[in-house]
C-alpha atoms as a PDB file:
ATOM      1  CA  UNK A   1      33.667  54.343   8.866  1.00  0.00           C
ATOM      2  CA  UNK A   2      34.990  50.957   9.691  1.00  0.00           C
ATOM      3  CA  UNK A   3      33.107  48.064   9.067  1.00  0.00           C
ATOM      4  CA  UNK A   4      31.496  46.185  12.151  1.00  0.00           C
ATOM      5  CA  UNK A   5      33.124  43.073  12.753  1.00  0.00           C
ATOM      6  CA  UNK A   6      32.040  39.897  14.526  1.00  0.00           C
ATOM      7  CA  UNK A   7      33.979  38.000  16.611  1.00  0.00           C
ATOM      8  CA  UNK A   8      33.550  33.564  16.660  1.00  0.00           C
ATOM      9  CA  UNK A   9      30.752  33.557  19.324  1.00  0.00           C
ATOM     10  CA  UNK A  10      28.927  36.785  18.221  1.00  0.00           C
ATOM     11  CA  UNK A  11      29.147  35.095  14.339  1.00  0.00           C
ATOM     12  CA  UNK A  12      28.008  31.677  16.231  1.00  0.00           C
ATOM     13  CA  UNK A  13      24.784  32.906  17.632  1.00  0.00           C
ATOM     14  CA  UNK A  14      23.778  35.473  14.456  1.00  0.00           C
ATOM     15  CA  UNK A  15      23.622  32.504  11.744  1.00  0.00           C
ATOM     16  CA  UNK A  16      22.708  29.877  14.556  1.00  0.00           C
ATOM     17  CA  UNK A  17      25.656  27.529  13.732  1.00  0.00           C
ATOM     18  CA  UNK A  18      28.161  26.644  16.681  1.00  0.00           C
ATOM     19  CA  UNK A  19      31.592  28.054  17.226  1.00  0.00           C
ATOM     20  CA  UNK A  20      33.036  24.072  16.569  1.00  0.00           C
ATOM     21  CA  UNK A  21      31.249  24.256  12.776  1.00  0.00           C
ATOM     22  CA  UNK A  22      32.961  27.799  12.006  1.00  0.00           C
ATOM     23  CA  UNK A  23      36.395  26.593  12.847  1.00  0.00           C
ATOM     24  CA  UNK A  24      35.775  23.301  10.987  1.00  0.00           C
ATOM     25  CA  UNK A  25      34.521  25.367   7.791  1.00  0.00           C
ATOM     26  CA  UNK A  26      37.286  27.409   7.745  1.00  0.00           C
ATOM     27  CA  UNK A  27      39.832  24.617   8.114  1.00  0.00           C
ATOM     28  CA  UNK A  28      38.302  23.089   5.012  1.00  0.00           C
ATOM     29  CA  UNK A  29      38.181  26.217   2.860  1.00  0.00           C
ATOM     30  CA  UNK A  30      34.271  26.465   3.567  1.00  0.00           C
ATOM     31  CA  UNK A  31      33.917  29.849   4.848  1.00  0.00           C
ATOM     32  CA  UNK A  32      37.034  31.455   6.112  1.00  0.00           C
ATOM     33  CA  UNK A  33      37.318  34.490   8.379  1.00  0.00           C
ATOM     34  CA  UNK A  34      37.018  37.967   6.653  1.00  0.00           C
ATOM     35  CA  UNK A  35      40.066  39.051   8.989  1.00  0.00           C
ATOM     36  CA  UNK A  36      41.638  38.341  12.986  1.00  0.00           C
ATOM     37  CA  UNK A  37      42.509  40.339  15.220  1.00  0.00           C
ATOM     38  CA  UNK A  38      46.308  41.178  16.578  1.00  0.00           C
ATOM     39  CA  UNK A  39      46.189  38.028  18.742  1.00  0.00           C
ATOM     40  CA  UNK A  40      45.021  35.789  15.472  1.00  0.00           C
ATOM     41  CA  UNK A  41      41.500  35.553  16.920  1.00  0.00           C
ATOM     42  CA  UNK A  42      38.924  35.365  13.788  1.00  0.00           C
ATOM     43  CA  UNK A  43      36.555  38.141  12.915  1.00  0.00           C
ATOM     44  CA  UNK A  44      33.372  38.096  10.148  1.00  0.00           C
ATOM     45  CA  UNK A  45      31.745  40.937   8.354  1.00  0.00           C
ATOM     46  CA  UNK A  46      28.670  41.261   7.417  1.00  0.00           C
ATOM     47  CA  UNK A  47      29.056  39.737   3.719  1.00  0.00           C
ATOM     48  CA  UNK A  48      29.822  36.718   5.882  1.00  0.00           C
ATOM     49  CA  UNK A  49      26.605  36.743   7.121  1.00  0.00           C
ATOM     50  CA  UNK A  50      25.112  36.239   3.671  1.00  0.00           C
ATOM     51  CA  UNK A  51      27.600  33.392   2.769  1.00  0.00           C
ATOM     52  CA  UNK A  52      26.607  31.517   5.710  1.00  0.00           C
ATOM     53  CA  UNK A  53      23.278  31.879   4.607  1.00  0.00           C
ATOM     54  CA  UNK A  54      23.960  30.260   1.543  1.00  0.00           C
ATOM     55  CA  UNK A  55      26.079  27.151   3.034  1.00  0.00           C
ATOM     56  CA  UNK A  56      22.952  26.390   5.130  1.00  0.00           C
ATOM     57  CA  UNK A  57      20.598  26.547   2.909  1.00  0.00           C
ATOM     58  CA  UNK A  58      22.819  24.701   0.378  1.00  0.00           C
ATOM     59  CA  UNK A  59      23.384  22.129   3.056  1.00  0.00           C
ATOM     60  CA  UNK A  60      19.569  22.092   3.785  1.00  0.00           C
ATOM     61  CA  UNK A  61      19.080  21.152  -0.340  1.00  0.00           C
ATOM     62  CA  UNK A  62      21.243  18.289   0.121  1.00  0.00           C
ATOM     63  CA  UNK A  63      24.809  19.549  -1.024  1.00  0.00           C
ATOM     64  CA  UNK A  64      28.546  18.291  -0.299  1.00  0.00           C
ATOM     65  CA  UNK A  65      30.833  20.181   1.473  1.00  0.00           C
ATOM     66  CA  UNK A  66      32.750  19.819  -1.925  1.00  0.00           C
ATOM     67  CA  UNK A  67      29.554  20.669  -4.031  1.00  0.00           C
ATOM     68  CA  UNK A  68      28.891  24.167  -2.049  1.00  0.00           C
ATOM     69  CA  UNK A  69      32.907  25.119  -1.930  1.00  0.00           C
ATOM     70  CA  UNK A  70      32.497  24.669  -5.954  1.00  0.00           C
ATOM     71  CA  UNK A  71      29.103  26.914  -5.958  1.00  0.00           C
ATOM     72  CA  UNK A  72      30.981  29.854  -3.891  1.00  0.00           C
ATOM     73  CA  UNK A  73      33.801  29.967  -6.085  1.00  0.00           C
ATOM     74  CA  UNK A  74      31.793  30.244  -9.062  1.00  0.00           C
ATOM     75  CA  UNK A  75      29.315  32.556  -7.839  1.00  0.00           C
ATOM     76  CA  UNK A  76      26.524  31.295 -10.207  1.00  0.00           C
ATOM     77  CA  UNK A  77      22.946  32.551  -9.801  1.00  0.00           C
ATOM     78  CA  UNK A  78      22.188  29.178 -12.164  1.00  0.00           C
ATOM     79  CA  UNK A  79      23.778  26.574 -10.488  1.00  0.00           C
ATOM     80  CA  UNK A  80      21.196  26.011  -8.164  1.00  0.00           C
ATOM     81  CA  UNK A  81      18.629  26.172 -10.466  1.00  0.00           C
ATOM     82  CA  UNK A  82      20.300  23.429 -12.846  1.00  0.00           C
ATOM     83  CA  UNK A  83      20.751  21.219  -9.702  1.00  0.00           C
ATOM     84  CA  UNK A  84      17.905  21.866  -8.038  1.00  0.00           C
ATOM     85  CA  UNK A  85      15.811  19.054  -9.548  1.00  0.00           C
ATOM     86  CA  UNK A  86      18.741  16.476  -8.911  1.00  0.00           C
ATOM     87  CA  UNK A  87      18.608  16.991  -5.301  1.00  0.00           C
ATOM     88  CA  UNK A  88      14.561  16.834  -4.838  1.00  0.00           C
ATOM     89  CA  UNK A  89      15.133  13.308  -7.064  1.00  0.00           C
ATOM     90  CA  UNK A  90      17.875  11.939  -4.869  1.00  0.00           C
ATOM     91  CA  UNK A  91      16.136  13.037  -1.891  1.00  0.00           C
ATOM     92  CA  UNK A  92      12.552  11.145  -3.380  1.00  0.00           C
ATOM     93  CA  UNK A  93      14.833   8.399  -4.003  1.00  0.00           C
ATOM     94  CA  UNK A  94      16.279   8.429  -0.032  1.00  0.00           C
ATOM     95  CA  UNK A  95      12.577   8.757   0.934  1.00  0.00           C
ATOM     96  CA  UNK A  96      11.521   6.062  -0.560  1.00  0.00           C
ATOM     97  CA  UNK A  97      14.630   3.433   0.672  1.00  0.00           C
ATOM     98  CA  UNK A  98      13.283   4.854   4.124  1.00  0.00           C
ATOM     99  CA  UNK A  99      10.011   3.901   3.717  1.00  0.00           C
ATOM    100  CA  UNK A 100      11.083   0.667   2.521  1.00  0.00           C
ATOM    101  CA  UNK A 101      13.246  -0.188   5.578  1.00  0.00           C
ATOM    102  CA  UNK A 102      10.685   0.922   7.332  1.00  0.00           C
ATOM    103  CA  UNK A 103       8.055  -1.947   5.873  1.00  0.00           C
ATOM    104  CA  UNK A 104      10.182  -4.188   5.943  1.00  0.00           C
ATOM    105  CA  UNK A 105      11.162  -3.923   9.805  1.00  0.00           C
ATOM    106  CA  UNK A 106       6.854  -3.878   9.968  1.00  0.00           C
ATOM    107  CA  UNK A 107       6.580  -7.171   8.084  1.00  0.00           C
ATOM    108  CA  UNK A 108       9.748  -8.898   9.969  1.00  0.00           C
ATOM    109  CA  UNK A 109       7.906  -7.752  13.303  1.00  0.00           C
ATOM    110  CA  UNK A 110       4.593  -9.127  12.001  1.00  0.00           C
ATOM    111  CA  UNK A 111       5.890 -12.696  10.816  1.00  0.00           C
ATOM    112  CA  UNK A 112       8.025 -12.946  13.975  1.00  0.00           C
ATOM    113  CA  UNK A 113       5.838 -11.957  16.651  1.00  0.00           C
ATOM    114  CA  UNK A 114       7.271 -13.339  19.866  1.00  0.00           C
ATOM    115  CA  UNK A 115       9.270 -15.923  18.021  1.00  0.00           C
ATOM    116  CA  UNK A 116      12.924 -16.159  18.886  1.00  0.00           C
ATOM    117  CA  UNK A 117      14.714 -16.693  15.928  1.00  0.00           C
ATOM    118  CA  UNK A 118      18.179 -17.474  15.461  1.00  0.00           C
ATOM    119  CA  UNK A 119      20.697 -14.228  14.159  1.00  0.00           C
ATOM    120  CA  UNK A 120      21.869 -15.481  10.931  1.00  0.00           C
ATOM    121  CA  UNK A 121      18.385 -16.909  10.109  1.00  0.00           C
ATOM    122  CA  UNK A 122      16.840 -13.061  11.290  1.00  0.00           C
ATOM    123  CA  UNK A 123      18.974 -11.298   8.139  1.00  0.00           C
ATOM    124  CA  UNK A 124      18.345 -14.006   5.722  1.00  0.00           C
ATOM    125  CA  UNK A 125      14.376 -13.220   5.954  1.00  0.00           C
ATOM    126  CA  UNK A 126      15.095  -9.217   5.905  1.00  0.00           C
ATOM    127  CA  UNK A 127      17.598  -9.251   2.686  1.00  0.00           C
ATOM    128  CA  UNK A 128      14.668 -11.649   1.340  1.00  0.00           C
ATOM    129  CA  UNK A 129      12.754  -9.043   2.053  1.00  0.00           C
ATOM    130  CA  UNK A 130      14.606  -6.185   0.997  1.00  0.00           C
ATOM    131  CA  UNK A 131      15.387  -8.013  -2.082  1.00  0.00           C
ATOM    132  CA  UNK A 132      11.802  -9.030  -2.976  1.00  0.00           C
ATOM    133  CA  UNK A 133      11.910  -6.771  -6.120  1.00  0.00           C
ATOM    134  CA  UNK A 134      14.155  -7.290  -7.953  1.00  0.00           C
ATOM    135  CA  UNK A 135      13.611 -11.033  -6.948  1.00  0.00           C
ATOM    136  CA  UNK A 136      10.469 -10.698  -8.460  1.00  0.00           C
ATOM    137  CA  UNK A 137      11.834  -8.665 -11.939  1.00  0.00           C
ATOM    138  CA  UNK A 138      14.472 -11.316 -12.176  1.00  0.00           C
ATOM    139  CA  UNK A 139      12.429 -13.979 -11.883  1.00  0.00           C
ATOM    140  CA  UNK A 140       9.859 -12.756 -14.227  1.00  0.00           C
ATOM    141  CA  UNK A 141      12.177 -12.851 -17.301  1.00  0.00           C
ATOM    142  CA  UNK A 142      12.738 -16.056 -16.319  1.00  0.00           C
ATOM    143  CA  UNK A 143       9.709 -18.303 -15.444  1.00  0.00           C
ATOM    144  CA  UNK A 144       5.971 -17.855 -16.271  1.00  0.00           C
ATOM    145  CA  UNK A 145       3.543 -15.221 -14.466  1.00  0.00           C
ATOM    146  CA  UNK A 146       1.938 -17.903 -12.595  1.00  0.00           C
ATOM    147  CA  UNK A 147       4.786 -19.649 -11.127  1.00  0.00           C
ATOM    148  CA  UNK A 148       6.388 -15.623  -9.774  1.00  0.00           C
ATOM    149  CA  UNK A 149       2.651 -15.049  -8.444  1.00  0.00           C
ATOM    150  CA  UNK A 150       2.857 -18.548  -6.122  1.00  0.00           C
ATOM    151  CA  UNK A 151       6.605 -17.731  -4.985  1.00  0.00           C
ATOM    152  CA  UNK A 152       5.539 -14.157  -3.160  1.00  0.00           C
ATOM    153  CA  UNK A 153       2.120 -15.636  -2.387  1.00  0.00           C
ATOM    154  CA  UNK A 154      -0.079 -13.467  -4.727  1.00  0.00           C
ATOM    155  CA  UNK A 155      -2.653 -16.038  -4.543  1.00  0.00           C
ATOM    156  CA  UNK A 156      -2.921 -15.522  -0.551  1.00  0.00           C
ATOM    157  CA  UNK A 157      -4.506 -12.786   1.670  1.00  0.00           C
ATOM    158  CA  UNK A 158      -2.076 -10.701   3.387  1.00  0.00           C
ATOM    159  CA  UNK A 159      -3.062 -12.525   6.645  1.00  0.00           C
ATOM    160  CA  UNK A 160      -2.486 -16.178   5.024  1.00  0.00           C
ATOM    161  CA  UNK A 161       0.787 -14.731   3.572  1.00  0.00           C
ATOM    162  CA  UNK A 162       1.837 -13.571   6.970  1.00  0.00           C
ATOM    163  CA  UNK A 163       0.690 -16.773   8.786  1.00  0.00           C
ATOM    164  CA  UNK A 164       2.144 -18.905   6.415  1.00  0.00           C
ATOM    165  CA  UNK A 165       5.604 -16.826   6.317  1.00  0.00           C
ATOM    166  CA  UNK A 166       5.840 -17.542  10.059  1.00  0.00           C
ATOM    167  CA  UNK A 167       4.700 -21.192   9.798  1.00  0.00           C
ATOM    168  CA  UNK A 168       7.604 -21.687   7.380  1.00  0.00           C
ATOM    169  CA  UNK A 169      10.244 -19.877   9.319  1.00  0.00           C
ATOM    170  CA  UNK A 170       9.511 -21.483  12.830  1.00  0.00           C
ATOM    171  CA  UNK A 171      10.043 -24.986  11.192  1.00  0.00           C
ATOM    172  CA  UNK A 172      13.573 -23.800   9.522  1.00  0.00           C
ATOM    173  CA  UNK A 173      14.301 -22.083  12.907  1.00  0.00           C
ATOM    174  CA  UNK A 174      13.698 -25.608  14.776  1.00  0.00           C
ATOM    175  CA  UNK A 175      15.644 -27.482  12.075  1.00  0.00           C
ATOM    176  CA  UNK A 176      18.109 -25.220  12.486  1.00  0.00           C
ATOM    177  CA  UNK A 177      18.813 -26.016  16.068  1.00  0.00           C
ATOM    178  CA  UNK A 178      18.406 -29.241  15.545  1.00  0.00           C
ATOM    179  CA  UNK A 179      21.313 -28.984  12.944  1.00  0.00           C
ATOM    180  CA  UNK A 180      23.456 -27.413  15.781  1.00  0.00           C
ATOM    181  CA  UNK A 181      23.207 -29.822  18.553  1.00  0.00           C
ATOM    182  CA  UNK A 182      24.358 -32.401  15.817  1.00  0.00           C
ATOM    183  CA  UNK A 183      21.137 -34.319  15.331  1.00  0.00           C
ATOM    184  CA  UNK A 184      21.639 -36.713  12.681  1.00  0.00           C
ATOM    185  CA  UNK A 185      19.289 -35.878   9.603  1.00  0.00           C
ATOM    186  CA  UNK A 186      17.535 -39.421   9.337  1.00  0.00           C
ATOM    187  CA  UNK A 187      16.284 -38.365  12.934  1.00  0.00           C
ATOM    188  CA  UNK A 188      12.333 -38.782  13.108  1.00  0.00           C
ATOM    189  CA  UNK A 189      12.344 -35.090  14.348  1.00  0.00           C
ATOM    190  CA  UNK A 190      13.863 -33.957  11.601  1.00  0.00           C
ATOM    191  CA  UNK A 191      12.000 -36.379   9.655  1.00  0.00           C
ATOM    192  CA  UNK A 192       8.683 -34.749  10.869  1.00  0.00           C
ATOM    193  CA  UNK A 193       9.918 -30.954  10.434  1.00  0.00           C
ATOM    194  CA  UNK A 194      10.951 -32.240   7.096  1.00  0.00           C
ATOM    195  CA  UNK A 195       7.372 -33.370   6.597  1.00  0.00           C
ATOM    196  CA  UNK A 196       6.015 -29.987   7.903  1.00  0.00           C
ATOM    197  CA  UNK A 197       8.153 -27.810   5.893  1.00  0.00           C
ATOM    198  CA  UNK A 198       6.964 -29.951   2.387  1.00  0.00           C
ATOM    199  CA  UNK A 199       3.473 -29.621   3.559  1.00  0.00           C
ATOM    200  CA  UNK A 200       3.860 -25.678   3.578  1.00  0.00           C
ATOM    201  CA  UNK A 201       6.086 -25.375   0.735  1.00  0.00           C
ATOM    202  CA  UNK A 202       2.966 -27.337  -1.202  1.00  0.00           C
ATOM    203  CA  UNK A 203       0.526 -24.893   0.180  1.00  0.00           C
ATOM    204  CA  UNK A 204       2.656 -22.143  -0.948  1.00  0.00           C
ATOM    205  CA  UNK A 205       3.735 -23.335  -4.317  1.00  0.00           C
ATOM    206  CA  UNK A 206       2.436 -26.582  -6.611  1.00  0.00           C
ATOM    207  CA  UNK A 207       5.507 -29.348  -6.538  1.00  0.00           C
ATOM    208  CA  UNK A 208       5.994 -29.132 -10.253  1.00  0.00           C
ATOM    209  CA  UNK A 209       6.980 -25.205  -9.538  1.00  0.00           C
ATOM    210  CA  UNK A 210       9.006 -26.164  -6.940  1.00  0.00           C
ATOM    211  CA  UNK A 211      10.984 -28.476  -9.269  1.00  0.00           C
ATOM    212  CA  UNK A 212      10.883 -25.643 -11.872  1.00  0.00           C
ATOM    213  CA  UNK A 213      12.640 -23.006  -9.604  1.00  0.00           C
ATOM    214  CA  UNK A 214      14.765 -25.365  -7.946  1.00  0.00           C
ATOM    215  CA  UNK A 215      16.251 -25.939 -11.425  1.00  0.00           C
ATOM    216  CA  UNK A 216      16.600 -21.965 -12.149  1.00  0.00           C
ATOM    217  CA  UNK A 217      17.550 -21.331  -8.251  1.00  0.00           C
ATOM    218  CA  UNK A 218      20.568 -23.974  -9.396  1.00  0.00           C
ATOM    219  CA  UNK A 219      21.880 -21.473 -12.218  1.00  0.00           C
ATOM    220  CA  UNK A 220      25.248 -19.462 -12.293  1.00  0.00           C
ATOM    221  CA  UNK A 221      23.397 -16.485 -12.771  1.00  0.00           C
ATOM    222  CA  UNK A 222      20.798 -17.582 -10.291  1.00  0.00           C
ATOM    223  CA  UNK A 223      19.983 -14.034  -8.223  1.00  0.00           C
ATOM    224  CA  UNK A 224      19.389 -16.545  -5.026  1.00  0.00           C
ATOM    225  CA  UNK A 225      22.683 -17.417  -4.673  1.00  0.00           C
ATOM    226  CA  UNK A 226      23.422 -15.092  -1.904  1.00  0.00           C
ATOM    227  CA  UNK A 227      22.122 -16.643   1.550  1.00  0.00           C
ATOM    228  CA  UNK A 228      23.375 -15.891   4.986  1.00  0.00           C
ATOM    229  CA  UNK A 229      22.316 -19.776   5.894  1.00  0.00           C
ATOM    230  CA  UNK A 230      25.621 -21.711   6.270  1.00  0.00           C
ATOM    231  CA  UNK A 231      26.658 -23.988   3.540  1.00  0.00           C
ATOM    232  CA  UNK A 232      26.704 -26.904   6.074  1.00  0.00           C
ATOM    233  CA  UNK A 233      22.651 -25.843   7.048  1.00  0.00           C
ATOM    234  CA  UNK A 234      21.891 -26.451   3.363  1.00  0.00           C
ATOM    235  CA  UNK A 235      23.613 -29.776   2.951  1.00  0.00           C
ATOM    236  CA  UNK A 236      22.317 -31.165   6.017  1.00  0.00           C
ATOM    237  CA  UNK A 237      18.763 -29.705   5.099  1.00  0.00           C
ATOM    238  CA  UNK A 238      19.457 -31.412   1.561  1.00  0.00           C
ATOM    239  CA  UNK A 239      20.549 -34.590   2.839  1.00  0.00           C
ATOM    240  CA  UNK A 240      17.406 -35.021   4.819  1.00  0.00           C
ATOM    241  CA  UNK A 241      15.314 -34.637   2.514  1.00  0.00           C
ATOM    242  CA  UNK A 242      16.785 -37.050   0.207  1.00  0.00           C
ATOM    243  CA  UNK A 243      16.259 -38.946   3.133  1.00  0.00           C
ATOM    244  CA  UNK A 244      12.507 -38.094   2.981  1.00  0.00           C
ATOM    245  CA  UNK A 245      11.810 -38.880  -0.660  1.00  0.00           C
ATOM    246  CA  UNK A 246      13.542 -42.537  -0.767  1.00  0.00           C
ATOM    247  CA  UNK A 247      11.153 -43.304   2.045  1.00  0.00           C
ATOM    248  CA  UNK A 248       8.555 -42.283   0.064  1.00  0.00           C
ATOM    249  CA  UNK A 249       9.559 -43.874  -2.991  1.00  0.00           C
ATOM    250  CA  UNK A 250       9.844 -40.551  -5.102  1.00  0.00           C
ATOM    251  CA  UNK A 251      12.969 -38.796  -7.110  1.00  0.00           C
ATOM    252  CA  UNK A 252      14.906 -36.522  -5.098  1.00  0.00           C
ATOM    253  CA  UNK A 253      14.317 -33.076  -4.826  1.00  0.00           C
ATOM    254  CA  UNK A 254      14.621 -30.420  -1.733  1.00  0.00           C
ATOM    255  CA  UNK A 255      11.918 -28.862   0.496  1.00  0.00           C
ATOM    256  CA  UNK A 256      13.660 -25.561   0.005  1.00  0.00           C
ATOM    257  CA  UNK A 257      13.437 -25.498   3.866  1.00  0.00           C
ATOM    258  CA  UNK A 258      17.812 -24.694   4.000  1.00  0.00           C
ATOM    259  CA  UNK A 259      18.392 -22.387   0.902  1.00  0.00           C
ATOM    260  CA  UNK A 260      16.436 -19.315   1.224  1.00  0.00           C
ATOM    261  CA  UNK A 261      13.277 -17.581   2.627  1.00  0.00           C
ATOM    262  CA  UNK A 262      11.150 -17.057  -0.302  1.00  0.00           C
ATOM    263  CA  UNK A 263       8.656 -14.198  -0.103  1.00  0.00           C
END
């Protein structure tokens, strides 16, 4: 008796795959056709059934293309079983990154609220954000406990945190414009954003930390040398507030306000 043979659709709708997938699997050595007929149209048999069945549910668990050719030319009962493990880790692993994307777009929608904020200023506070752990694991081998608390605002309720988050990026926003219209930085507005942004950075962090991890933020190896704020943002941001301490009589150091979004 001859063995039943299925032609591309009739394969298509048995394992549920379409007729585009089959003829991509069997250009790239996937699953090929068990035979064709006299005009070169492909036919599967019934062991093709079960090898399908394996691809998907191979492809379910998280394998290559490359990774499930390799398993059907070895033919191992075992391989899954060995790798099986690897894929539920990697796939914990993507969960989690999802989840953390995920938080992060919640906490960039809470700060911002209806604020319009300017592009480059946007991805600074989300790779901030995305980057807040190993900020924090960096900075811990670095500085004291107490210092690491006050730069992620441990010593703050969520709410404060948040509040104080947006306080600190809608004065960096409006300096930022300012910077881009080609106000001068001795400008009283700037001078008084200046002001505002020292007055927050205080609340958030005690000046002699701020000189602490300005120092460290200085480093070579300093993880906070990556910003997407233009070099030109951060000197005019610098100048003005050298600006702001010979007024008041003190030694020069930044608000912070140009380099990064802490927290």
């Amino acid at each position: 008796m001859n063995e039943k043979m299925y032609t591309v659709k009739n394969f298509a709708k048995l394992t549920g795959v379409t007729e585009r997938t089959l003829q991509y699997y069997d250009r790239k050595g996937v699953l090929a056709p068990t035979s064709y007929t006299k005009n070169g149209y492909r036919l599967y048999s019934h062991e093709d059934i079960f090898k399908m069945q394996k691809i998907l549910t191979l492809k379910y668990l998280g394998y290559s293309l490359k990774e499930i050719i390799n398993y059907l030319s070895m033919n191992s009962t075992t391989s899954v079983q060995e790798t099986l493990y690897k894929q539920k880790e990697l796939l914990k692993k993507k969960r989690d990154e999802i989840d953390h994307i995920i938080d992060t777009f919640t906490t960039v929608e809470q700060v911002l609220q209806d604020e319009k904020i300017e592009s480059d200023l946007l991805l600074a506070i989300i790779h901030s954000i995305q980057m807040e752990n190993k900020q924090k694991h960096w900075l811990s081998n670095q500085i004291a406990k107490p210092i690491v608390d006050q730069v992620f605002m441990q010593h703050m309720t969520k709410e404060d945190s948040i509040n104080t988050k947006r306080e600190l990026l809608i004065a960096i926003n409006k300096l930022q414009g300012l910077y881009e219209i080609g106000v001068p930085p001795h400008n009283i507005e700037v001078q008084n954003l200046m002001k505002q942004l020292e007055k927050i950075l205080n609340k958030i962090m005690e000046p002699k930390y701020q000189e602490e991890l300005e120092k460290l933020m200085a480093e070579e190896s300093s993880i906070y040398h990556f910003s997407f704020i233009s070099k030109g943002f951060q000197d005019y941001t610098a100048e003005a507030s050298k600006i702001l301490n010979k007024v008041n009589n003190r030694p020069n150091h930044g608000t912070g306000g140009g380099d990064e979004y802490e927290g």
